[in-house]
Protein backbone atom coordinates (compact mmCIF):
# COMPACT_ATOMS: atom_id res chain seq x y z
CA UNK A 1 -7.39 15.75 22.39
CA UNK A 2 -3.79 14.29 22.01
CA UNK A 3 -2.59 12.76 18.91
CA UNK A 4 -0.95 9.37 18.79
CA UNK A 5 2.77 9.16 18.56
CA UNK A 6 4.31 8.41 15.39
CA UNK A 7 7.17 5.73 16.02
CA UNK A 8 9.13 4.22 12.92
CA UNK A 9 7.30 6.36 10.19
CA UNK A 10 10.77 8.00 8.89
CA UNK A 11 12.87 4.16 9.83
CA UNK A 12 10.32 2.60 7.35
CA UNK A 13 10.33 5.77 4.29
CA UNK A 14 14.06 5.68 3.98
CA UNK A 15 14.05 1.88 3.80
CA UNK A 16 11.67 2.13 1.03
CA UNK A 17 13.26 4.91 -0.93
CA UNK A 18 17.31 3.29 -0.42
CA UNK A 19 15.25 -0.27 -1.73
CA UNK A 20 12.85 1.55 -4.68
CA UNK A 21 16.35 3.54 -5.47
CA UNK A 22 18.61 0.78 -5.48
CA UNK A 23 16.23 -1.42 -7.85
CA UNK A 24 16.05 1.15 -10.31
CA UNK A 25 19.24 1.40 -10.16
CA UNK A 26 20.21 -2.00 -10.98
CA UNK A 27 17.47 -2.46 -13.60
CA UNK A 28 18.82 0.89 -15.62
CA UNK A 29 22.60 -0.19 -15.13
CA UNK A 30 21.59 -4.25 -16.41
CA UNK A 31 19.70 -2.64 -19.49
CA UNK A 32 22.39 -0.10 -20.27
CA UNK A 33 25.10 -3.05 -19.74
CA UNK A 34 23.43 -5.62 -21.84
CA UNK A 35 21.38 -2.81 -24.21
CA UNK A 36 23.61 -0.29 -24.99
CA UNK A 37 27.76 -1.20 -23.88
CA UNK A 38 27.29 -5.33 -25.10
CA UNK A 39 25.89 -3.45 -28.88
CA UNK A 40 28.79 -1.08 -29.00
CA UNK A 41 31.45 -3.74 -28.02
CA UNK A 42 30.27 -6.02 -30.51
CA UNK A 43 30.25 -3.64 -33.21
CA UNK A 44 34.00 -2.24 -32.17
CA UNK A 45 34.98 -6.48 -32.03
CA UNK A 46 33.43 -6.75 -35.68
CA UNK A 47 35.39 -3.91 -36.88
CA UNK A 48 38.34 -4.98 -35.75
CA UNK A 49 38.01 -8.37 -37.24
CA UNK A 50 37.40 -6.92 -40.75
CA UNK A 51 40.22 -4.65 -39.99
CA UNK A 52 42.76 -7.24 -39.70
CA UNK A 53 41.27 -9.08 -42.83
CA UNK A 54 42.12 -6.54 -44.62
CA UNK A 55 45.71 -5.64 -43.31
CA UNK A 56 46.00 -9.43 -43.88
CA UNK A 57 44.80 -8.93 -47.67
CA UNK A 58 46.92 -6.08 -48.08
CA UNK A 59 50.20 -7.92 -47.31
């Protein structure tokens, strides 16, 4: 009894793992980019802005 060749098994894994990889990817680096780095730059911007007020104020 011989069994039947397996042709393209491996091809089609490592196209789905690169693909599955590459999305999660992306959707981790898009929620740390708009979650997580937009929040901190706003909050160092608003500093900032107070901080020259009061330099301003001071002068």
């Amino acid at each position: 009894m011989a069994f039947p060749q397996i042709t393209g098994t491996l091809k089609k894994k490592i196209i789905t793992d690169i693909t599955v990889a590459f999305s999660i990817g992306g959707v981790a680096a898009a929620y740390w980019w708009y979650g997580v780095h937009n929040g901190m730059a706003k909050t160092r911007d608003d500093w900032y802005v107070e901080y020259e007020k009061r330099k301003n104020q001071d002068e």
